[in-house]
Each structure stands twice: as structure tokens, then as C-alpha cells.
C-alpha atoms as a PDB file:
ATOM      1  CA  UNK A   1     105.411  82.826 126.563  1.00  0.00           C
ATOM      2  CA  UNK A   2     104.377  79.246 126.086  1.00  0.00           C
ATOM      3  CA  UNK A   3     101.380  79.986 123.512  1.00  0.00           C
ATOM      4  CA  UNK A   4     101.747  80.602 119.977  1.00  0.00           C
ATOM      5  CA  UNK A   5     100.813  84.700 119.382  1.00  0.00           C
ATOM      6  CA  UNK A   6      99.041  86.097 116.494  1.00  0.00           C
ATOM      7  CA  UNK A   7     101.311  88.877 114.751  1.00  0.00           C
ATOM      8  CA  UNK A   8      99.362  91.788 113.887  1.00  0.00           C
ATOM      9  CA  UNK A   9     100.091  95.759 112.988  1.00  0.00           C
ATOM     10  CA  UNK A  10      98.073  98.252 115.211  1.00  0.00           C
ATOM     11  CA  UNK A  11      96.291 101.112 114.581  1.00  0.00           C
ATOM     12  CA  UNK A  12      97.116 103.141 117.220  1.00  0.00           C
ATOM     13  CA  UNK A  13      96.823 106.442 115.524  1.00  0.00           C
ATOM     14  CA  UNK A  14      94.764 108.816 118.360  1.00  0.00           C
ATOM     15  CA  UNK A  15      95.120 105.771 120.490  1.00  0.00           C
ATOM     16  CA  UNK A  16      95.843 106.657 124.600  1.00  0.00           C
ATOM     17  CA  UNK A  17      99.264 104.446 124.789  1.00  0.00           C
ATOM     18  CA  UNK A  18     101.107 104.941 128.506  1.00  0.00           C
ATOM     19  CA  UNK A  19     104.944 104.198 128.864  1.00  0.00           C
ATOM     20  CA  UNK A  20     105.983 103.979 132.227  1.00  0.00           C
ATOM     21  CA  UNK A  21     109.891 104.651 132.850  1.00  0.00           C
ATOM     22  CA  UNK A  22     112.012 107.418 132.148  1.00  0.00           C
ATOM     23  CA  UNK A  23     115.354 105.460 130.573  1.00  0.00           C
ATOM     24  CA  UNK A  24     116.975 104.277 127.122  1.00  0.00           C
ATOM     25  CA  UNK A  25     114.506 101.448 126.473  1.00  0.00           C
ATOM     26  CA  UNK A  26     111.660 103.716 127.290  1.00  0.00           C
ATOM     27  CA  UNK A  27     112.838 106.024 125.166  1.00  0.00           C
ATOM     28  CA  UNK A  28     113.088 103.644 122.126  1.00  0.00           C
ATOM     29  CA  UNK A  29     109.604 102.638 123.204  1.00  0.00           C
ATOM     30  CA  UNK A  30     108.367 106.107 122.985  1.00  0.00           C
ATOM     31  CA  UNK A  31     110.281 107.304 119.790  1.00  0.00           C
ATOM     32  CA  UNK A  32     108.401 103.568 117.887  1.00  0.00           C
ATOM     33  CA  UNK A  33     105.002 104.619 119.008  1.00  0.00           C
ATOM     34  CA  UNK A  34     105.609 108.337 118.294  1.00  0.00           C
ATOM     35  CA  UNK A  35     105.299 107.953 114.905  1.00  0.00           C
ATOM     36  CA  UNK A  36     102.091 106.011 114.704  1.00  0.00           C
ATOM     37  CA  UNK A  37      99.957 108.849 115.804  1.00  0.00           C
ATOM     38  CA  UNK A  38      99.459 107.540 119.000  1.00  0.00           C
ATOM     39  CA  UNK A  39      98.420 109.353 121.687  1.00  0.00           C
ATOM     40  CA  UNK A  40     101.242 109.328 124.372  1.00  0.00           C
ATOM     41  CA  UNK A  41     102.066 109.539 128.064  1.00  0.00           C
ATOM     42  CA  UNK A  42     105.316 109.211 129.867  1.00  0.00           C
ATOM     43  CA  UNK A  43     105.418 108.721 133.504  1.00  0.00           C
ATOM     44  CA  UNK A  44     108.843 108.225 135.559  1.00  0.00           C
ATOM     45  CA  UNK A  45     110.719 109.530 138.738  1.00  0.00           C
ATOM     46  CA  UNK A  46     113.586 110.099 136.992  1.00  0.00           C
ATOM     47  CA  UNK A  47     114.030 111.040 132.691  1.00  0.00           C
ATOM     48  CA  UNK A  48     117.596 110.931 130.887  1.00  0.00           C
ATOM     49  CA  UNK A  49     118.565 113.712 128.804  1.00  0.00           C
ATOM     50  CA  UNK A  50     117.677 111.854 125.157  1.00  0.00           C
ATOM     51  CA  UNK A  51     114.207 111.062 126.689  1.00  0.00           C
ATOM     52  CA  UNK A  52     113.402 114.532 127.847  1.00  0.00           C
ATOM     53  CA  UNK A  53     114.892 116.519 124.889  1.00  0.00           C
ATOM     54  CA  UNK A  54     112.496 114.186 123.067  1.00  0.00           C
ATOM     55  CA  UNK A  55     109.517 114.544 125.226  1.00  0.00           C
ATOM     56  CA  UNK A  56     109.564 118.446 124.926  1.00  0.00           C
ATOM     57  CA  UNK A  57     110.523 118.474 121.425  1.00  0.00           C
ATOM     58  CA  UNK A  58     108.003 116.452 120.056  1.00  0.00           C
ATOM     59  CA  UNK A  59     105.634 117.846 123.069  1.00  0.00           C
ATOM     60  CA  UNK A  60     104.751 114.665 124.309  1.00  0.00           C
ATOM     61  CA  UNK A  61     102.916 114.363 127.272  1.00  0.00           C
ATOM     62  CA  UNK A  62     104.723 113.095 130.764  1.00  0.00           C
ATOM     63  CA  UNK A  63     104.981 113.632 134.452  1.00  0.00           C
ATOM     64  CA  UNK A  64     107.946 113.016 136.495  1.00  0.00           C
ATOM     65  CA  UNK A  65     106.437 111.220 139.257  1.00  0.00           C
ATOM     66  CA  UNK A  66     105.372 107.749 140.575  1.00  0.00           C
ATOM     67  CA  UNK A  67     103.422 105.511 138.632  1.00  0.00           C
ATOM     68  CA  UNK A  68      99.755 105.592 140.477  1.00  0.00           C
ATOM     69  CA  UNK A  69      97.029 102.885 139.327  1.00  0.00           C
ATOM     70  CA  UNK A  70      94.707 105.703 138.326  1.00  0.00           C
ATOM     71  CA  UNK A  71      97.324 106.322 135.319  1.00  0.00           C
ATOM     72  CA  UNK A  72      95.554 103.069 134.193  1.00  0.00           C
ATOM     73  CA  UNK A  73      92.342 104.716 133.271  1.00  0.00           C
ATOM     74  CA  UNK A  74      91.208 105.215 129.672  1.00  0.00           C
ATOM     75  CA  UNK A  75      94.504 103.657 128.322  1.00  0.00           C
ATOM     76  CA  UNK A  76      94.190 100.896 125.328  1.00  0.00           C
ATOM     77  CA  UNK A  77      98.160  99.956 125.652  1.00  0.00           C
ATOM     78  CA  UNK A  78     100.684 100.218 128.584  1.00  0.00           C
ATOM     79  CA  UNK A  79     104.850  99.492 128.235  1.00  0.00           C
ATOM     80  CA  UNK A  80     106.349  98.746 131.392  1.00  0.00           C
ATOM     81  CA  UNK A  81     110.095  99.770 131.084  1.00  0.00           C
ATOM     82  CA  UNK A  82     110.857 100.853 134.523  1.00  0.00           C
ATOM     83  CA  UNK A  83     113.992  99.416 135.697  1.00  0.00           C
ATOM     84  CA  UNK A  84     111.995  98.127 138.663  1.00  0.00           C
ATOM     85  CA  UNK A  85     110.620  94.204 138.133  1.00  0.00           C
ATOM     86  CA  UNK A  86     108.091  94.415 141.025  1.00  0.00           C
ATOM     87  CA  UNK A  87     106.821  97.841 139.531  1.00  0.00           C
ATOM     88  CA  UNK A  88     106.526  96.370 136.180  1.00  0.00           C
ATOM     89  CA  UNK A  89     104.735  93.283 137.563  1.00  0.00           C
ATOM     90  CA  UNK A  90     102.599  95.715 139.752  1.00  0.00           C
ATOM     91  CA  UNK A  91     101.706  97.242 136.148  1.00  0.00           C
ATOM     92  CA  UNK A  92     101.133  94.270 134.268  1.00  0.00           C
ATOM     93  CA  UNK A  93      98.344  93.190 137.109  1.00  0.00           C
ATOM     94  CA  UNK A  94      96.576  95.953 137.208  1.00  0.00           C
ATOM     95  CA  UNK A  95      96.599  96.329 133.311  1.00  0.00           C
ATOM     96  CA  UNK A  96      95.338  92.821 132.777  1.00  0.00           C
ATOM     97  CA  UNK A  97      92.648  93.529 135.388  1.00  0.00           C
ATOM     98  CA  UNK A  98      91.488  96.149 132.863  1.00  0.00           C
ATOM     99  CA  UNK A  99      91.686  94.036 129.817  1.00  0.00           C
ATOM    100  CA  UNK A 100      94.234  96.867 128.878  1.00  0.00           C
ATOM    101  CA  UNK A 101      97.167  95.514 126.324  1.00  0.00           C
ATOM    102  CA  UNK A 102     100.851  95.232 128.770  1.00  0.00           C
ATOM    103  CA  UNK A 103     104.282  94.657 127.312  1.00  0.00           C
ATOM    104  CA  UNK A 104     106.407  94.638 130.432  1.00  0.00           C
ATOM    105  CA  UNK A 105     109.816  94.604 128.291  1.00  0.00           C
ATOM    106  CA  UNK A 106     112.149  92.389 130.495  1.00  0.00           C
ATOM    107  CA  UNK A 107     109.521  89.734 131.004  1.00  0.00           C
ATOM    108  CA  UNK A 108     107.593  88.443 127.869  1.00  0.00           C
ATOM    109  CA  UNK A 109     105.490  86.311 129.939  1.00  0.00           C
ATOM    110  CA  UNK A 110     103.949  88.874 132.155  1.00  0.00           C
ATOM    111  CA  UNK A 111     102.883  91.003 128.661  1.00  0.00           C
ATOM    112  CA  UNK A 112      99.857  90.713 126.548  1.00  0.00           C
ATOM    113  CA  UNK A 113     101.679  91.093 123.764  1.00  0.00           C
ATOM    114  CA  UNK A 114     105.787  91.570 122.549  1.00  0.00           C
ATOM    115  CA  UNK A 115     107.147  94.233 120.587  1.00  0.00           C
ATOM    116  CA  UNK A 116     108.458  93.267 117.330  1.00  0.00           C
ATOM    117  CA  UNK A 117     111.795  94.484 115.250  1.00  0.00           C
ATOM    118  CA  UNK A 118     110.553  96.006 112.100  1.00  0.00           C
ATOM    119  CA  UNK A 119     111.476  98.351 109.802  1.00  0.00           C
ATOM    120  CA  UNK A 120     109.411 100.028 106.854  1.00  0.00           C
ATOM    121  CA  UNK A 121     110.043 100.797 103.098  1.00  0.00           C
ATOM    122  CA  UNK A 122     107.064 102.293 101.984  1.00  0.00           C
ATOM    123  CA  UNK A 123     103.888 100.513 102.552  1.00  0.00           C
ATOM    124  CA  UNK A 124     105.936  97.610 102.860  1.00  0.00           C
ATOM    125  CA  UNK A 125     106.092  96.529 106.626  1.00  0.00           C
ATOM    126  CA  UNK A 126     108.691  93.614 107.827  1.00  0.00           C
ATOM    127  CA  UNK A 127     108.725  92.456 111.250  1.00  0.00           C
ATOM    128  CA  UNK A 128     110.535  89.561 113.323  1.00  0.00           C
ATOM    129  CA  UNK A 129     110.811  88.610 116.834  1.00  0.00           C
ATOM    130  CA  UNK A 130     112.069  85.619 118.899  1.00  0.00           C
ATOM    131  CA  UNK A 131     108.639  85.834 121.298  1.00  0.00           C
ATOM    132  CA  UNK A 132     111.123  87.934 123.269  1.00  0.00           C
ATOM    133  CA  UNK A 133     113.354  84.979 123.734  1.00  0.00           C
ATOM    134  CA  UNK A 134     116.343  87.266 122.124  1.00  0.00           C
ATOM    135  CA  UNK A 135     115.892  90.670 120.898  1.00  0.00           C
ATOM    136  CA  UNK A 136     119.598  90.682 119.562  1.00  0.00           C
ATOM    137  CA  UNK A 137     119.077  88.460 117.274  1.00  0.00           C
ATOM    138  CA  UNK A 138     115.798  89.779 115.797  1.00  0.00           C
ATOM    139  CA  UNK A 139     117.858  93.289 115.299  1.00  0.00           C
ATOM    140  CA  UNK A 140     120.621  91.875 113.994  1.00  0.00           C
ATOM    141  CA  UNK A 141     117.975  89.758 111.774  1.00  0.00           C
ATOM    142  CA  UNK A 142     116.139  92.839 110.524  1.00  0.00           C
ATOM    143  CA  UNK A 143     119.354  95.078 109.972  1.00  0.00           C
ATOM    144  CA  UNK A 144     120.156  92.058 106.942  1.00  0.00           C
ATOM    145  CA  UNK A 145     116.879  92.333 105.743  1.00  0.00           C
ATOM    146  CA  UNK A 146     117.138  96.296 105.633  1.00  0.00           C
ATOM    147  CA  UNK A 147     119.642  96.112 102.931  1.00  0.00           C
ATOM    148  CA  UNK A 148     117.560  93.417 100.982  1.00  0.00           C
ATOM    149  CA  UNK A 149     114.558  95.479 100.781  1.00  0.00           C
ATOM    150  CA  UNK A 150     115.022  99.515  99.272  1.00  0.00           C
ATOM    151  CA  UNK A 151     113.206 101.799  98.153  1.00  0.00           C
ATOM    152  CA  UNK A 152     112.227  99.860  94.595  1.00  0.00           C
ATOM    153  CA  UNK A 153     109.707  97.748  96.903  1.00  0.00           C
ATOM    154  CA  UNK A 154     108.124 101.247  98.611  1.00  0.00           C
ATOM    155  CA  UNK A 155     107.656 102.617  94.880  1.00  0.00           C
ATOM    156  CA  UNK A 156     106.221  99.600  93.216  1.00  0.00           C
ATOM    157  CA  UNK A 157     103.824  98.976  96.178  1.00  0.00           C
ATOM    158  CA  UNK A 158     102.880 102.956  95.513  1.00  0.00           C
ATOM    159  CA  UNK A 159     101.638 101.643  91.981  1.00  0.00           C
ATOM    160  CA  UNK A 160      99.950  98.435  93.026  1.00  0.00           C
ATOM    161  CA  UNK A 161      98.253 100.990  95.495  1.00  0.00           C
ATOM    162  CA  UNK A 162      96.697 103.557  92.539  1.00  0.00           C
ATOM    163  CA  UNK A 163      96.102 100.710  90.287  1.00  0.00           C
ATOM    164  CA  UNK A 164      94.350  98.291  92.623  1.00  0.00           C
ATOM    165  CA  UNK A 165      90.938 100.234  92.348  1.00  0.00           C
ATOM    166  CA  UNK A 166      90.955 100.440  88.266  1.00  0.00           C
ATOM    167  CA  UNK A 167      91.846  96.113  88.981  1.00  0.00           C
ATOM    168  CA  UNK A 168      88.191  96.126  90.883  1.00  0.00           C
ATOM    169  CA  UNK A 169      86.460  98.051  89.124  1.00  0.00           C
ATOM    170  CA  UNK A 170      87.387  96.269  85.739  1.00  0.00           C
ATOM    171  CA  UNK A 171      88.289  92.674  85.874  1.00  0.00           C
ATOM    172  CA  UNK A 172      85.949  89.971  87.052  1.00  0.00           C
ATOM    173  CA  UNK A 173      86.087  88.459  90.053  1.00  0.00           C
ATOM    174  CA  UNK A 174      87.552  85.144  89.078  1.00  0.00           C
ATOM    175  CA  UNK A 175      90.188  87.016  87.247  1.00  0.00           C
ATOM    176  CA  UNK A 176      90.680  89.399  89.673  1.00  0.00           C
ATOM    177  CA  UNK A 177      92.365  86.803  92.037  1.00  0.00           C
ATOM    178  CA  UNK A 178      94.451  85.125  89.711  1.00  0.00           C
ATOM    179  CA  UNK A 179      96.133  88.464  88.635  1.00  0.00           C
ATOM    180  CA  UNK A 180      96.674  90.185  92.117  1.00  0.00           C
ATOM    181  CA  UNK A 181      98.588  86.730  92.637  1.00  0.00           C
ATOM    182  CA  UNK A 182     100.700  87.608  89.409  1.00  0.00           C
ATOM    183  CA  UNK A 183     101.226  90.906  90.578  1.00  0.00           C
ATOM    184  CA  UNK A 184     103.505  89.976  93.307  1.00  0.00           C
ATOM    185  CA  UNK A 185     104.999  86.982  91.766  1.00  0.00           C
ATOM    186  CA  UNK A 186     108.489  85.497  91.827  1.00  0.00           C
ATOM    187  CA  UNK A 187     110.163  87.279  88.827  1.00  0.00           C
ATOM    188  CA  UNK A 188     108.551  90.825  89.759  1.00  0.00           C
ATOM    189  CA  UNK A 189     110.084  90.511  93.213  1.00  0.00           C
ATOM    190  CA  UNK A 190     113.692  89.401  91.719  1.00  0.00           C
ATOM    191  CA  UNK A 191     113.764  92.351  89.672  1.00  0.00           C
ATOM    192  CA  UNK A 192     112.618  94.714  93.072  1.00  0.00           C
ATOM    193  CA  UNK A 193     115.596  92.590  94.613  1.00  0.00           C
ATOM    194  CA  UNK A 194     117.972  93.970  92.499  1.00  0.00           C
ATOM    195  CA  UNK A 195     116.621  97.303  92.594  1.00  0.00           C
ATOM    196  CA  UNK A 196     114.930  97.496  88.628  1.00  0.00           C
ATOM    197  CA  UNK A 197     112.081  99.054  89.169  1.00  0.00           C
ATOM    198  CA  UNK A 198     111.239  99.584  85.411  1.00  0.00           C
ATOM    199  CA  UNK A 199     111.788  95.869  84.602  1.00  0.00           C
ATOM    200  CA  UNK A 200     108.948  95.250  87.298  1.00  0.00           C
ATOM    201  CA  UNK A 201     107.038  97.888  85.464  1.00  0.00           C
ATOM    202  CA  UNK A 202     107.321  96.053  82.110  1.00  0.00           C
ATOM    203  CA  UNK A 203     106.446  92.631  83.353  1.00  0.00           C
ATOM    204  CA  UNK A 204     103.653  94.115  85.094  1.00  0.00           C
ATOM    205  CA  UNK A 205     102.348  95.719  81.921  1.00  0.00           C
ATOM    206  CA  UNK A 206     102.033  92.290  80.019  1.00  0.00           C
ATOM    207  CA  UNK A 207     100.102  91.177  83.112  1.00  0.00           C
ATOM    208  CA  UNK A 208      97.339  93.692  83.061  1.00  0.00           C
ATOM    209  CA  UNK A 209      94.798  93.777  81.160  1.00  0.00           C
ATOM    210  CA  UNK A 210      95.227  96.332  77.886  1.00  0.00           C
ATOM    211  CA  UNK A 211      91.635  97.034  78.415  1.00  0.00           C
ATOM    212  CA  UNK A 212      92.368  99.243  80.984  1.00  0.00           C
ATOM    213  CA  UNK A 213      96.341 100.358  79.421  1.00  0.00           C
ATOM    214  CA  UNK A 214      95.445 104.358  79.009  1.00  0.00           C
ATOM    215  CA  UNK A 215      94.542 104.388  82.460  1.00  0.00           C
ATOM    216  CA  UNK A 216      97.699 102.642  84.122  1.00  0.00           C
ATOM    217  CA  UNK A 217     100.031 104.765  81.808  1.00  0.00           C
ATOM    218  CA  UNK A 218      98.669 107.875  83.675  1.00  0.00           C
ATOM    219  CA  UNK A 219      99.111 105.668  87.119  1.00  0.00           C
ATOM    220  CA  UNK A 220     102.593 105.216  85.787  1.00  0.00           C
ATOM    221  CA  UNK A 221     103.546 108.678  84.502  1.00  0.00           C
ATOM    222  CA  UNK A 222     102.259 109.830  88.333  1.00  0.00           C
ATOM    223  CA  UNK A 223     104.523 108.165  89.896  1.00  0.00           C
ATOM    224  CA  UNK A 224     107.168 108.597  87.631  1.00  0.00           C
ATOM    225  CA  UNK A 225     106.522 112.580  88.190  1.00  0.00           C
ATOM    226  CA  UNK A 226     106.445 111.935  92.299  1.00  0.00           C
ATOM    227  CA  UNK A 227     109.795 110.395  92.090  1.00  0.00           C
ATOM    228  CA  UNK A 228     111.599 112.693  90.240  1.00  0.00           C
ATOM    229  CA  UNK A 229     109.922 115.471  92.538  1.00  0.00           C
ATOM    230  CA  UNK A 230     111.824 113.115  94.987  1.00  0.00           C
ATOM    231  CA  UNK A 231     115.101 113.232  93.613  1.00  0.00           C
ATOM    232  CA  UNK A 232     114.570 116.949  92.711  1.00  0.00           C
ATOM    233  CA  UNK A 233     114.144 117.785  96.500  1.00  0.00           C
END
């Protein structure tokens, strides 16, 4: 791909999302989107064992068959990952011809879009790609960034989450921007770096406003109670 693309996150939960091939990149494909909610259907001649233990397991949809144009209907994304390159640019068409969203995944410049490597920790989401150019890299990329980012990040953004509303509803506007930016500021994400959750805490409690300090020490104690509950487990 030549153009510049937009990165975005999908919401793809209930979403009808077709993967056509039956091997180990289909079932990567299939095991990313499971977990989105998605809506799934697998269609291949031929399945390997991984891919059909994890079809029937997770009782996701699929035929073992022929891809047949018809497959196309009422489908909002389509992964080509058939080991065939004229079936995958057969599939890519007739997607495209439907304004339906393609990745074909050995040729980025027959897809509508490219997947991304990403990884989660909490509601924090980090993605990279190399517009398909070398997926290596972008794993090998994202497996460094893994251990930068634990679970301090996921817990902290759980807090900014619960106290975001009280933020609205009780600091003015012009305020309101200047703190959300303080909120995620340099020092607050050194201290996440290193894994010091309650230092962010305390730096974010000078930030806020005491006007509103009973409210974020319940906020606080909540989460404090849902991580131990954690840990308990």
C-alpha cells in the first residue's frame, strides 16, 4: 500500500466477520477476532487440528467447503488466508465490489485494510504495524513493549475510568481540559513505568480538585477492594 491508512480500533462486537481458509494464519485470525464479540464464519476445504478443536470448542460457525461468492452476503469484514493467491484475489474483488472491508493477508495491497500487532493491558490498547511491509518486526516490536507496559497501566486507567464522570460533572470546562492533560502526564506515567501504582495515586490526588476528595477516596478504596479480590482469586 502506497497511501497513508488511518489506524483505528473496531467495534466488531455482533459484527458478521468471514475468514476464509482453514490453516495456522487463519487460525490466529480467528482466535484475534474471537474475542471481540464478533460474529464469525470459517469456510475452508481443508481445517488443521488447532483450527478445528477451536472452532468446536468455542462453537464457532464454519463449513468445510469451497468458498462460493454468495458467502459474501451480509458480511461487514472478510480475511482472506487461503493458501491460494488467485482465491484470495478472487475474494478481495468481489469484497470490494460490495464495499465489504478485505484483508487478504499475503498481499497488503489487495486489502482494505491490514491487521495490526497489538496487545492489551486493561483498557489500554497498543498497536504497531509496518503497513504489512514486515509482520516480524511489528511482533518482535510489540513483544518489547509487552514487558514495558503491566498491569499498573490497566489499574490506573480503571480509576481514570470511575473518576472521569465526577471530573465532568464538577470542574468547568476550561479546567476540565487542562487537568485530563495532567492526568496522564510525564511523571504519572514514569511511576506506571516502574510499576508504583500508589505513587501515581498520590500525584494524582494533588491534581484533583479537593472539592470533590470524599468522592475519589471511595473511587479509590473500590478499586483497591477489586484488586485484592484479584490477588485473593
Amino acid at each position: 500500500m502506497s497511501c497513508n491508512l488511518y489506524p483505528v480500533e473496531l467495534n466488531l462486537k455482533s459484527r458478521s466477520c468471514l475468514i476464509v481458509g482453514g490453516g495456522k494464519v487463519a487460525f490466529r485470525k480467528v482466535k484475534n477476532l474471537a474475542v471481540t464479540g464478533a460474529d464469525i464464519e470459517v469456510i475452508s476445504l481443508n481445517f488443521n487440528r488447532e483450527l478445528l478443536e477451536f472452532l468446536q470448542n468455542n462453537e464457532i460457525n464454519f463449513k468445510q467447503r469451497s468458498f462460493l461468492q454468495k458467502d459474501l452476503e451480509d458480511k461487514f469484514l472478510i480475511i482472506a488466508a487461503t493458501s491460494d493467491k488467485k482465491l484470495n484475489q478472487q475474494i478481495a474483488v468481489q469484497a470490494k465490489q460490495k464495499n465489504i472491508l478485505v484483508n487478504v493477508v499475503d498481499n497488503p495491497a489487495l486489502s482494505s485494510f491490514t491487521g495490526l500487532a497489538s496487545f492489551k493491558q486493561g483498557k489500554l490498547a497498543i498497536a504497531i504495524g509496518t503497513t504489512g511491509t514486515s509482520p516480524a518486526l511489528a511482533a518482535t516490536i510489540k513483544e518489547k513493549l509487552t514487558c514495558q507496559y503491566g498491569p499498573a497501566y490497566a489499574n490506573y486507567l480503571d480509576l481514570l475510568d470511575k473518576l472521569r464522570p465526577l471530573i465532568k460533572d464538577n470542574v468547568s470546562p476550561a479546567e476540565r481540559k487542562r487537568l485530563f492533560r495532567k492526568l496522564g502526564d510525564e511523571k504519572i506515567e514514569d511511576y506506571l513505568q516502574n510499576e508504583n501504582l500508589e505513587q501515581a495515586i498520590e500525584l494524582l490526588l494533588d491534581i484533583l480538585p479537593s472539592s470533590i476528595g470524599k468522592e475519589i477516596e471511595e473511587v479509590i478504596a473500590d478499586i483497591s477492594l477489586q484488586q485484592k479480590g484479584e490477588i485473593d482469586e
